[in-house]
C-alpha atoms as a PDB file:
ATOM      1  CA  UNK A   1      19.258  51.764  34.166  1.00  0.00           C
ATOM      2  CA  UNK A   2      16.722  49.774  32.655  1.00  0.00           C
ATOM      3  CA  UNK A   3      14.876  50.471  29.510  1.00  0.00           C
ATOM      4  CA  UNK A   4      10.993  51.658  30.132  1.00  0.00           C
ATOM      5  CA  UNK A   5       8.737  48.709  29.127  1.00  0.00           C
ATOM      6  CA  UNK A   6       6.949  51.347  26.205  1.00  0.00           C
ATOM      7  CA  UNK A   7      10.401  52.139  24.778  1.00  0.00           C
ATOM      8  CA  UNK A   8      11.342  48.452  24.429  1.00  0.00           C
ATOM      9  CA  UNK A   9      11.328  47.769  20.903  1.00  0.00           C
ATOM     10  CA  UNK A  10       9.631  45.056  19.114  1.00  0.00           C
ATOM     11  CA  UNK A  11      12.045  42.171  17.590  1.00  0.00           C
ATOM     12  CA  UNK A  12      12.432  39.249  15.597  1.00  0.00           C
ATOM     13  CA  UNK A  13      12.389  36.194  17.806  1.00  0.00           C
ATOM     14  CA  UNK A  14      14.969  33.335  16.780  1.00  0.00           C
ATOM     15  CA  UNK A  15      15.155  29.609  18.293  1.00  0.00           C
ATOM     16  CA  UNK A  16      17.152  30.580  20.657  1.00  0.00           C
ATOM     17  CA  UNK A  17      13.739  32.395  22.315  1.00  0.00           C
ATOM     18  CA  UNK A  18      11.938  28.960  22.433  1.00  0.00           C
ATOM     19  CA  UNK A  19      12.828  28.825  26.188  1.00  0.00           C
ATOM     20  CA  UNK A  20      11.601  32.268  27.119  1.00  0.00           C
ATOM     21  CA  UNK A  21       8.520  31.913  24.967  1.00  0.00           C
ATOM     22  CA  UNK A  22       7.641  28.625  27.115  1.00  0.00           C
ATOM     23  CA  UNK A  23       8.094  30.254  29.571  1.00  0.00           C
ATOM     24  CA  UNK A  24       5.691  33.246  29.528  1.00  0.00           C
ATOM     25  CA  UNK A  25       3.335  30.616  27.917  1.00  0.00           C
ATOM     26  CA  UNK A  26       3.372  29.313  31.335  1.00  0.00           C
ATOM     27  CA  UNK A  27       3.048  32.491  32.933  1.00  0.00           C
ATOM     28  CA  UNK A  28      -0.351  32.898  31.342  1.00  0.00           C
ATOM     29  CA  UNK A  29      -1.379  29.045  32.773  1.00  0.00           C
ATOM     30  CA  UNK A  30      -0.716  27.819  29.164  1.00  0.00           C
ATOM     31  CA  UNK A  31       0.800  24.609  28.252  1.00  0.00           C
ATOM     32  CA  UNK A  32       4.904  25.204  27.978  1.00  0.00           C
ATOM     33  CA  UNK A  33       4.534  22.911  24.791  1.00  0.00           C
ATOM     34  CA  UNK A  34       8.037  23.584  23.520  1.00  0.00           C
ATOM     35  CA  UNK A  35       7.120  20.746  21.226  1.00  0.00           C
ATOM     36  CA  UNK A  36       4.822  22.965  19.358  1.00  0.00           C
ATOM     37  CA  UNK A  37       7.139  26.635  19.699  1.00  0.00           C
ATOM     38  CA  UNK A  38       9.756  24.752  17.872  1.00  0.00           C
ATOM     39  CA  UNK A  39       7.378  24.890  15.016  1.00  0.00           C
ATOM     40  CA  UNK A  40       6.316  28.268  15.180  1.00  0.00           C
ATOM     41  CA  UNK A  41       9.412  29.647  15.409  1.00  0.00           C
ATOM     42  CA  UNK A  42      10.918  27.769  12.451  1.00  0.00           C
ATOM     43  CA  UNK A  43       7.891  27.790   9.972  1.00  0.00           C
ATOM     44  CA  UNK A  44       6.738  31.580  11.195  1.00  0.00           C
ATOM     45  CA  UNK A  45       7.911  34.699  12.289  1.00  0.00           C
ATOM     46  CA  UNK A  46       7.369  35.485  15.711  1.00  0.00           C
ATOM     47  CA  UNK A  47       7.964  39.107  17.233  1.00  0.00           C
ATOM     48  CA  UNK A  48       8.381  40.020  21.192  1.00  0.00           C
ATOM     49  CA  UNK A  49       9.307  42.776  23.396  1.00  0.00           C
ATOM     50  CA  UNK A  50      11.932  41.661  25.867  1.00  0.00           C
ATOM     51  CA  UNK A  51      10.910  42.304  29.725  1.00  0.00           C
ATOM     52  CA  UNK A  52      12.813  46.009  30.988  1.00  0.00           C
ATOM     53  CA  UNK A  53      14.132  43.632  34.271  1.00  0.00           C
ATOM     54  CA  UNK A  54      15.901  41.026  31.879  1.00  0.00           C
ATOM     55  CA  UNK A  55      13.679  38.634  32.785  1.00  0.00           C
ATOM     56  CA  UNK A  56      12.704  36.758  29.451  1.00  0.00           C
ATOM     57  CA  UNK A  57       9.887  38.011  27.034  1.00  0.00           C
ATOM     58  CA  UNK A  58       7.281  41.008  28.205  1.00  0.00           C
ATOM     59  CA  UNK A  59       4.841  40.519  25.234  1.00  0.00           C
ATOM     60  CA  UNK A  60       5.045  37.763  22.173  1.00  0.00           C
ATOM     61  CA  UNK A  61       3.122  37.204  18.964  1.00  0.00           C
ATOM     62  CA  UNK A  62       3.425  34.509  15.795  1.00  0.00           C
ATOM     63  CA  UNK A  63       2.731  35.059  11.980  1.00  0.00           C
ATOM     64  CA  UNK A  64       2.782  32.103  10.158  1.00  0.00           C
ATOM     65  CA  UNK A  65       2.560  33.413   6.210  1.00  0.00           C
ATOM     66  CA  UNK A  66       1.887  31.012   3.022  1.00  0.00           C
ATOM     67  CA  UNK A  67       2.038  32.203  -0.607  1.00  0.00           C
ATOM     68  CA  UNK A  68       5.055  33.304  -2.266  1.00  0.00           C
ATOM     69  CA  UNK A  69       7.937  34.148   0.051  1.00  0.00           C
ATOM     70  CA  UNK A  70       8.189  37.662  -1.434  1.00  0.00           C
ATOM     71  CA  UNK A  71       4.496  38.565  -1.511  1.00  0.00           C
ATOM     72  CA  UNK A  72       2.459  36.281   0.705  1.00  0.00           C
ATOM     73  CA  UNK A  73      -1.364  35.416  -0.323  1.00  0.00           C
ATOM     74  CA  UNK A  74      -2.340  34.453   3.474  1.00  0.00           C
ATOM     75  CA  UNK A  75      -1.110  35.027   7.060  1.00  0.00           C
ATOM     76  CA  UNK A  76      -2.411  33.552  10.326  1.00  0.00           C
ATOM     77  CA  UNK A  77      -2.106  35.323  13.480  1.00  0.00           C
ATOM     78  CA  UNK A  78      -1.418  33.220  16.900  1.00  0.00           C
ATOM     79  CA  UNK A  79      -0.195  32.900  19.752  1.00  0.00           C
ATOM     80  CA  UNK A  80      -0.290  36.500  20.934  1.00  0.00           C
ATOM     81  CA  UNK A  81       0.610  36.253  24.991  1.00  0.00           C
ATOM     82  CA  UNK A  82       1.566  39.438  27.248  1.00  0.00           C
ATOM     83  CA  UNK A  83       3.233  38.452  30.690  1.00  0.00           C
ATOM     84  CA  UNK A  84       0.867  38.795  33.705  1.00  0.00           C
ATOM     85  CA  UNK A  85       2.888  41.011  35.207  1.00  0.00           C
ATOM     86  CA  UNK A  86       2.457  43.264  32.537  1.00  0.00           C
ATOM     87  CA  UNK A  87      -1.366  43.002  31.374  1.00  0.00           C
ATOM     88  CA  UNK A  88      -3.067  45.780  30.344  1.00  0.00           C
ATOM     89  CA  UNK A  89      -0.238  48.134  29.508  1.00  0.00           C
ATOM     90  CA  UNK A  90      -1.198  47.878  25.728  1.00  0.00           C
ATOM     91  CA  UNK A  91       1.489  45.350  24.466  1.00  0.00           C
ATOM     92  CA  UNK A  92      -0.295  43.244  22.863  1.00  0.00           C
ATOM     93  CA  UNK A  93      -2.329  46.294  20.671  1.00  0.00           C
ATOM     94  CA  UNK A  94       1.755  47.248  19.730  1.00  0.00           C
ATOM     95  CA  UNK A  95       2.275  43.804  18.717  1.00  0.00           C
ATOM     96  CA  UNK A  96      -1.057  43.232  16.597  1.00  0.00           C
ATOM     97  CA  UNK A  97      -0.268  47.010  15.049  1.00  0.00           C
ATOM     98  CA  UNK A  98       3.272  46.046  14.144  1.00  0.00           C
ATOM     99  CA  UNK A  99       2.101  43.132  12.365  1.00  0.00           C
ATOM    100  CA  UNK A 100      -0.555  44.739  10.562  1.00  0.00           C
ATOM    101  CA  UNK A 101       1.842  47.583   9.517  1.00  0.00           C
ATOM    102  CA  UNK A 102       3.932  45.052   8.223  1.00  0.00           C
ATOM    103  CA  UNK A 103       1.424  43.241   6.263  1.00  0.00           C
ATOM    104  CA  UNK A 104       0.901  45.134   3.058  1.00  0.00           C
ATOM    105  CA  UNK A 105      -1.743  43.543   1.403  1.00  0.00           C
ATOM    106  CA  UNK A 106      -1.770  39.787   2.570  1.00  0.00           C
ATOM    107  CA  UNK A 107      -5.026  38.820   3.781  1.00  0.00           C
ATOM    108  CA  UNK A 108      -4.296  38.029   8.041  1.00  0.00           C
ATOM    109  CA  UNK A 109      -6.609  35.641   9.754  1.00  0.00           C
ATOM    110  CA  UNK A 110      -6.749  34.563  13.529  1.00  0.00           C
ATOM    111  CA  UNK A 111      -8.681  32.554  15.827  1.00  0.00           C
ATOM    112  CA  UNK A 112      -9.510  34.654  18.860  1.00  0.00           C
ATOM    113  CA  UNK A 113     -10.580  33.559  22.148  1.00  0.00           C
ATOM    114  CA  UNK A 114     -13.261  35.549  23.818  1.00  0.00           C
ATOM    115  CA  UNK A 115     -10.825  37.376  25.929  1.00  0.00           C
ATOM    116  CA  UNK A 116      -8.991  38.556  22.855  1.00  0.00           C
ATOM    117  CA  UNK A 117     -11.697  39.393  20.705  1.00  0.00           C
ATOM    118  CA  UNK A 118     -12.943  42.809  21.445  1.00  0.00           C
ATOM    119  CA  UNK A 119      -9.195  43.981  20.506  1.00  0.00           C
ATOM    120  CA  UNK A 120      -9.438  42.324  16.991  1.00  0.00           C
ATOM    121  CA  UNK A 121     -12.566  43.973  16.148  1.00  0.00           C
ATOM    122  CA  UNK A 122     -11.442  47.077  17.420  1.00  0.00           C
ATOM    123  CA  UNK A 123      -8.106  46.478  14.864  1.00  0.00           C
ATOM    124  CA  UNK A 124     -10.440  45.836  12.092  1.00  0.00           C
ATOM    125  CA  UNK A 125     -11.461  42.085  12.322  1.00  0.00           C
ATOM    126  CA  UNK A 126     -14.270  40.182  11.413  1.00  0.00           C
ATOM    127  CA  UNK A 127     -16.351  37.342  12.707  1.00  0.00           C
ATOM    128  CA  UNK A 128     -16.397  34.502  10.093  1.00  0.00           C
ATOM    129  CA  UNK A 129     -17.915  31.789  12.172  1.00  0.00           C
ATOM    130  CA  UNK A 130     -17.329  29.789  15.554  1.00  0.00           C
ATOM    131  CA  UNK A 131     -14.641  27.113  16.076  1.00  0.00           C
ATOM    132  CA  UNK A 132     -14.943  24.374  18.323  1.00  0.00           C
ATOM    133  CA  UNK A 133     -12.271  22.699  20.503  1.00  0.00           C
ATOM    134  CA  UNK A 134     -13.282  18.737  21.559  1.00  0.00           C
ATOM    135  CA  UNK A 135     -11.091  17.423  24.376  1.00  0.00           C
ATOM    136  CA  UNK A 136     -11.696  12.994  25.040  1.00  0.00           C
ATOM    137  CA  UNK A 137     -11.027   9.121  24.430  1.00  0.00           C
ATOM    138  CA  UNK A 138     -12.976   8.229  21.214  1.00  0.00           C
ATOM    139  CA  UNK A 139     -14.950   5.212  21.336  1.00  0.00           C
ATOM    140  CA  UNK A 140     -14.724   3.239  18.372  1.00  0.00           C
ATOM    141  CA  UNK A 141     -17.784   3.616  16.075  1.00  0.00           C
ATOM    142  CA  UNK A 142     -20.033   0.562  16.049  1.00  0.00           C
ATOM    143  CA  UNK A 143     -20.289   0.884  12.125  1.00  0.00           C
ATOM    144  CA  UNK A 144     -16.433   2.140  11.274  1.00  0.00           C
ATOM    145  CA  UNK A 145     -16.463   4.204   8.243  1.00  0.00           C
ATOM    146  CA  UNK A 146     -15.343   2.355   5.398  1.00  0.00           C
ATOM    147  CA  UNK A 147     -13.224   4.434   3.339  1.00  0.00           C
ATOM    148  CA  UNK A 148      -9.353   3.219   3.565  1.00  0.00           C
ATOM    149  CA  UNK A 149      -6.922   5.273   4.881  1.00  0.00           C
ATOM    150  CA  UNK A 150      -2.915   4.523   5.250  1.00  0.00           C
ATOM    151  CA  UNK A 151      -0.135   5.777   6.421  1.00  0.00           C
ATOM    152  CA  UNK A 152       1.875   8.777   4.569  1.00  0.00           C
ATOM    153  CA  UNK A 153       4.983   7.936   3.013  1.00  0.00           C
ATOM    154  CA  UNK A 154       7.648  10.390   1.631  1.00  0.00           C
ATOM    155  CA  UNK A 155       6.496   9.720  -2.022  1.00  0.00           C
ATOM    156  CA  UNK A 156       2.776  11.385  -0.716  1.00  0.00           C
ATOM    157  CA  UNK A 157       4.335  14.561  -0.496  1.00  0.00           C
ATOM    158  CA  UNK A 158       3.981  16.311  -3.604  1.00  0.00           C
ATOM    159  CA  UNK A 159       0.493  15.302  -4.140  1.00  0.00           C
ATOM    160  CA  UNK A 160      -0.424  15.980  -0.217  1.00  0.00           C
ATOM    161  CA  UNK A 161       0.747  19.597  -0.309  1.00  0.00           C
ATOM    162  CA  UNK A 162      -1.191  19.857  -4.041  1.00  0.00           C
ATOM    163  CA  UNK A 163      -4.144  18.801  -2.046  1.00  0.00           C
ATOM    164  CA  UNK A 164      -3.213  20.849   0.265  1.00  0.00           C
ATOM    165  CA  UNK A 165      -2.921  23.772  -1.608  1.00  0.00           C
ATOM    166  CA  UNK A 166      -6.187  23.513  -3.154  1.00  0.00           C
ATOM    167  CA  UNK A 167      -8.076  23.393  -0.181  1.00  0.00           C
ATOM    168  CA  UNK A 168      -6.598  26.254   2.150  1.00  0.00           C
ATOM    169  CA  UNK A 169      -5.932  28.539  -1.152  1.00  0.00           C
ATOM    170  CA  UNK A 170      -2.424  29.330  -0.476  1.00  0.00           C
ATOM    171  CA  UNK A 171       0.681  27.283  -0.070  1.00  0.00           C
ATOM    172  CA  UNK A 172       2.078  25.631   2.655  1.00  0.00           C
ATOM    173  CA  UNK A 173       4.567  23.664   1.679  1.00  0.00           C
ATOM    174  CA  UNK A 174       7.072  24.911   4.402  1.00  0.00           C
ATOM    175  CA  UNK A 175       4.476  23.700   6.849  1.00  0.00           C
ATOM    176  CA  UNK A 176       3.347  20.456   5.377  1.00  0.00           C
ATOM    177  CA  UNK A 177       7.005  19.766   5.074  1.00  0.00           C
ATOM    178  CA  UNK A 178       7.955  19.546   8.397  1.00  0.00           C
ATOM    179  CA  UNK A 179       4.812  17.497   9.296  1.00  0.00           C
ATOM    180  CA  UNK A 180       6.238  13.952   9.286  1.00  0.00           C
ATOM    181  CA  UNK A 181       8.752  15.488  11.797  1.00  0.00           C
ATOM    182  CA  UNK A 182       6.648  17.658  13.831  1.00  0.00           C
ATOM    183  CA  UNK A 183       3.424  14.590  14.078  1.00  0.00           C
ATOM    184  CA  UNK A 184       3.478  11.350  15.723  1.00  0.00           C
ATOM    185  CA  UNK A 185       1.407   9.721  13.014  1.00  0.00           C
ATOM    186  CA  UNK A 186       0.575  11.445   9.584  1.00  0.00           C
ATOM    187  CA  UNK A 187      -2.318   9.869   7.309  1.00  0.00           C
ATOM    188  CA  UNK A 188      -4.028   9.603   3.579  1.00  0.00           C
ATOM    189  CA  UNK A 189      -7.076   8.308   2.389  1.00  0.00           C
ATOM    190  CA  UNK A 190      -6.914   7.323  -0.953  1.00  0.00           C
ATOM    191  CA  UNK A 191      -9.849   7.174  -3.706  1.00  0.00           C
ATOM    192  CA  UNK A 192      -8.344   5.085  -6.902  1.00  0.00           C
ATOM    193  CA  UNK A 193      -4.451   7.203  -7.185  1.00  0.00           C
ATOM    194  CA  UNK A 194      -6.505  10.202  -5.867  1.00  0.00           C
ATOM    195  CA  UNK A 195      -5.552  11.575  -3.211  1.00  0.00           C
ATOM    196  CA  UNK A 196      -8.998  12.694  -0.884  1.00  0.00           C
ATOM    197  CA  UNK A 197      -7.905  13.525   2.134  1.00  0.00           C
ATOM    198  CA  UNK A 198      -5.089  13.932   5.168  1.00  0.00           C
ATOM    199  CA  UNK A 199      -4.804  13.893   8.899  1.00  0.00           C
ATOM    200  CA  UNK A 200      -1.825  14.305  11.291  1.00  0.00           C
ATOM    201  CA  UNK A 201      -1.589  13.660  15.095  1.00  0.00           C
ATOM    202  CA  UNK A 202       1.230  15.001  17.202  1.00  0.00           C
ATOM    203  CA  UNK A 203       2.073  15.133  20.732  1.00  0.00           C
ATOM    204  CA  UNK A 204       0.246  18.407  22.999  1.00  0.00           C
ATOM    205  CA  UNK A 205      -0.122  18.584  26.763  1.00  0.00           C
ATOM    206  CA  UNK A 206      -2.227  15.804  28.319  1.00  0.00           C
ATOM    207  CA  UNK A 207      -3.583  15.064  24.807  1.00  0.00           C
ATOM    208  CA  UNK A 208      -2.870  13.480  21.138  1.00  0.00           C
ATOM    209  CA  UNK A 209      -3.947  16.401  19.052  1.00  0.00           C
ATOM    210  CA  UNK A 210      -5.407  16.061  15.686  1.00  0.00           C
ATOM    211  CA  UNK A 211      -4.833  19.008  12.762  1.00  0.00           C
ATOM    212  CA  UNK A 212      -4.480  19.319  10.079  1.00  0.00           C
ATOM    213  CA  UNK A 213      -7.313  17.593   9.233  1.00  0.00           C
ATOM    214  CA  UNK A 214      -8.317  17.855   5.164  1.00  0.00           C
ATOM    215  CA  UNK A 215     -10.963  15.673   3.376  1.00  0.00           C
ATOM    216  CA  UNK A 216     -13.219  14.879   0.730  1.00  0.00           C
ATOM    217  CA  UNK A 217     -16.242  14.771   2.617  1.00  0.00           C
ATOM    218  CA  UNK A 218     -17.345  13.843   6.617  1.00  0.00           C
ATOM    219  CA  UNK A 219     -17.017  10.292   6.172  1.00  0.00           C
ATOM    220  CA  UNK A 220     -13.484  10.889   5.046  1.00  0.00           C
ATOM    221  CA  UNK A 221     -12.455  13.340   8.144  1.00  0.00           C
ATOM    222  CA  UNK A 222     -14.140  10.112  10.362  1.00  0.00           C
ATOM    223  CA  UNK A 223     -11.930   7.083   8.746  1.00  0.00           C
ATOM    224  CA  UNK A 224      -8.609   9.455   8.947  1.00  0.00           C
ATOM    225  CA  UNK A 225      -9.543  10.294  12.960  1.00  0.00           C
ATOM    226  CA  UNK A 226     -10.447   6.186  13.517  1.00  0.00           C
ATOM    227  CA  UNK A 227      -7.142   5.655  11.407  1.00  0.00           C
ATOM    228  CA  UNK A 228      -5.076   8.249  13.787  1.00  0.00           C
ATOM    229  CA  UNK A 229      -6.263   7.037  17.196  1.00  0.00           C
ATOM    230  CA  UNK A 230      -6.294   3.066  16.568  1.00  0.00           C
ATOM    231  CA  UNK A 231      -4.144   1.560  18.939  1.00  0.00           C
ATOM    232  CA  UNK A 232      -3.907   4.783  21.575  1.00  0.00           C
ATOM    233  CA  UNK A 233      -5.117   4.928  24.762  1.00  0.00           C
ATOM    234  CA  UNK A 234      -4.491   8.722  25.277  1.00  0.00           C
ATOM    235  CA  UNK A 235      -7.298  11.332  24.962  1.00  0.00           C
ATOM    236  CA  UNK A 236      -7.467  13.356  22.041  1.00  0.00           C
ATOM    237  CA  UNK A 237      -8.289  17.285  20.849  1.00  0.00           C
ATOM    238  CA  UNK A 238      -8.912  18.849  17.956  1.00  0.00           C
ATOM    239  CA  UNK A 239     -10.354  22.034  16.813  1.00  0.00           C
ATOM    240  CA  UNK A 240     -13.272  21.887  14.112  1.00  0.00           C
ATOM    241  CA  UNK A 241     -13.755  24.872  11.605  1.00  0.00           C
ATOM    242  CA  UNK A 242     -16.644  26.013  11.169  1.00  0.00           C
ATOM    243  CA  UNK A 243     -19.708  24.719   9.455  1.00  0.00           C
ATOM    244  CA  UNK A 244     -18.686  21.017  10.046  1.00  0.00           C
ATOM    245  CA  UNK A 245     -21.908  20.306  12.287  1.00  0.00           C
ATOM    246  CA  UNK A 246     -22.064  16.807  11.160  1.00  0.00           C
ATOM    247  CA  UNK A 247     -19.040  15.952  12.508  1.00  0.00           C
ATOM    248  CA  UNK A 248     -18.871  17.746  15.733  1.00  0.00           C
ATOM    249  CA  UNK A 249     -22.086  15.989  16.317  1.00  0.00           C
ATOM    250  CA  UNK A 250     -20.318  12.394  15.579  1.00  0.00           C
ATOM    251  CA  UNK A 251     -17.742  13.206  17.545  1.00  0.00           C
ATOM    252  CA  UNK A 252     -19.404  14.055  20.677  1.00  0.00           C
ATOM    253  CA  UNK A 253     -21.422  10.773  20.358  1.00  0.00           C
ATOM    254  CA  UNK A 254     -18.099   9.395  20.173  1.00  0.00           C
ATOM    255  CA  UNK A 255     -17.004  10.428  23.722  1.00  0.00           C
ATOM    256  CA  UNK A 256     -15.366  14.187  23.186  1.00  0.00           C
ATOM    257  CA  UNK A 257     -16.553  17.044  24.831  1.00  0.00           C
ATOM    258  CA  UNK A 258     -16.563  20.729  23.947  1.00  0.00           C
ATOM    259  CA  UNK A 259     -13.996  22.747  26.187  1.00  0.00           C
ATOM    260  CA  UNK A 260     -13.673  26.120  24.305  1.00  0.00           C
ATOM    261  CA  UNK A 261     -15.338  27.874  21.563  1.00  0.00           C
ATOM    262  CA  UNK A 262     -13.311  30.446  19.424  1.00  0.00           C
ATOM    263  CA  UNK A 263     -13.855  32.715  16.795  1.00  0.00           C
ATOM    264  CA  UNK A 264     -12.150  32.379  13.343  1.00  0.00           C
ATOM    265  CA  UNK A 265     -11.731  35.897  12.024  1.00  0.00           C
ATOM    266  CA  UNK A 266     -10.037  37.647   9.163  1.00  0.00           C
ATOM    267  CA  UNK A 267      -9.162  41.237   8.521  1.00  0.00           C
ATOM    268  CA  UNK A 268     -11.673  43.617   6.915  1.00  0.00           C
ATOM    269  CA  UNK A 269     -14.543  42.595   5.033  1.00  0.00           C
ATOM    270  CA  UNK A 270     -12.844  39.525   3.536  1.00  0.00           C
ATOM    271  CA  UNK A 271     -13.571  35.618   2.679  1.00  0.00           C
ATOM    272  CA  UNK A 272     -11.063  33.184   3.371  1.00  0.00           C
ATOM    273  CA  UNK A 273      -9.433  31.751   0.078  1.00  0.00           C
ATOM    274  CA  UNK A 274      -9.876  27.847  -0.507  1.00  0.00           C
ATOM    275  CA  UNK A 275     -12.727  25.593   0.025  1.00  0.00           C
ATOM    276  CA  UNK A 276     -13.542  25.625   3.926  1.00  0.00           C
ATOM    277  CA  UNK A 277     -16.290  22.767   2.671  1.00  0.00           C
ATOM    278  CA  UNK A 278     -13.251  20.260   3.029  1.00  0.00           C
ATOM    279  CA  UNK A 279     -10.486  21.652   5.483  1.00  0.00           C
ATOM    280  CA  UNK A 280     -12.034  20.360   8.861  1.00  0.00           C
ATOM    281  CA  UNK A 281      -9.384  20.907  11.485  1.00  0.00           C
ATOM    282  CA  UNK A 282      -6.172  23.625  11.350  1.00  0.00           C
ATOM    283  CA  UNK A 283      -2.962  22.164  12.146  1.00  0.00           C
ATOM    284  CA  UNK A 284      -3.232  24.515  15.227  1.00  0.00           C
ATOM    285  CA  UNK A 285      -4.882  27.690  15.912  1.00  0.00           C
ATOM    286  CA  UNK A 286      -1.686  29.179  15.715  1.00  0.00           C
ATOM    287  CA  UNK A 287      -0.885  28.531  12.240  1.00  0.00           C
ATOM    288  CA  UNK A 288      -3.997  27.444  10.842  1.00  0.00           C
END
């Protein structure tokens, strides 16, 4: 006999889960993107509750944590996904409880999509301010911004994930690490031996997409994005945080459209650390 889909227990999910996470990715009418699970599930922890008819995963969920392994400053919440077949039975409130439960004081943020919202303020979140995901070809900009940018090389490292580090307030160096992996192209921009900024593209469904994106200023996010797409003829998406109206505004003259709007959220009454000022685009909404 079959366990009862409320007894199953929640578990640790392991590579070996990529497949089935895919999977009920799919079941929702989300991109498989196993591209992009193979990241989650090595830089994160992800939790799911297996389906009662052995039929993959019921319910799944991703924590992606930065800080001190021991006593993490920051977590971001993504990718939480019940099966259709089993919506509305309250997995995915067990999931988001189990997490908070687990997450002692570390400050958990998310971005939620207007289906999931009402269940994160319910849980305790707050709305910090709208994101906004652009799906297109860019035109090239009749006067290119003229700040340099190059490619990363391996000896960038230490001072990207400084920069890094500074701007999202915790670090990530288990992330940024497996970057020049995980992205087709990755990018600096350079002021003097200063590093200013850093982009990365990498290989999503039907689309180049563009996170994380981390600059001095607008003109700086602009030259890393002309720097990223040069030479590519496929259509591009990125989310922008919130507060970058400037570029949003260049980038839809630039041939992008808006397809979603999210919320970026955090639990309880609390700012995100860093300065939001220059981090412009999350790597992905799932990990921030």
């Amino acid at each position: 006999m079959s366990t009862p889909l409320a007894a199953q227990p929640i578990r640790r999910l392991t590579m070996s889960d990529l497949k089935s996470c895919a999977d009920l990715a799919e079941d929702r009418s989300w991109a498989r993107e196993e591209h992009r699970w193979g990241l989650l599930l090595s830089a994160g922890t992800a939790y799911g509750i297996d389906d009662p008819a052995g039929t993959g995963l019921a319910a799944v969920c991703v924590v992606t944590s930065y800080g001190p392994m021991d006593h993490p400053e920051l977590a971001t919440i993504g990718m939480l996904l019940v099966a259709e077949r089993h919506a509305r039975q309250g997995l995915g409130r067990r999931l988001m409880n189990h997490i908070l439960q687990g997450a002692g004081s570390t400050q958990l943020t998310l971005y939620a999509t207007p289906l999931g919202r009402p269940l994160y303020e319910k849980l305790g979140f707050t709305d910090i301010g709208e994101a906004e995901t652009l799906l297109g070809h860019l035109r090239s900009p009749e006067h290119p911004p003229r700040i340099a940018t190059r490619p990363a090389s391996a000896s960038d490292l230490p001072a990207l994930v400084r920069l890094d580090t500074e701007v999202f307030g915790a670090d990530r160096t288990h992330l940024i690490a497996r970057l020049p992996a995980f992205a087709d192209r990755l990018r600096v921009a350079e002021e003097g031996s200063t590093l200013i900024g850093y982009a990365a593209v990498w290989p999503s469904a039907g689309a180049d997409a563009i996170g994380p994106l981390i600059a001095r200023d607008t003109e700086t996010a602009k030259a890393l994005i002309c720097g990223l797409v040069a030479g590519s003829d496929r259509p591009i998406r990125t989310v922008i945080d919130p507060g970058h109206e400037e570029l949003l505004n260049w980038l839809k003259e630039h041939g992008l459209n808006s397809v979603t709007l999210t919320t970026l959220m955090t639990y309880g009454d609390r700012e995100l650390p860093g300065d939001r000022f220059r981090r412009f685009a999350p790597l992905n909404m799932a990990t921030g």
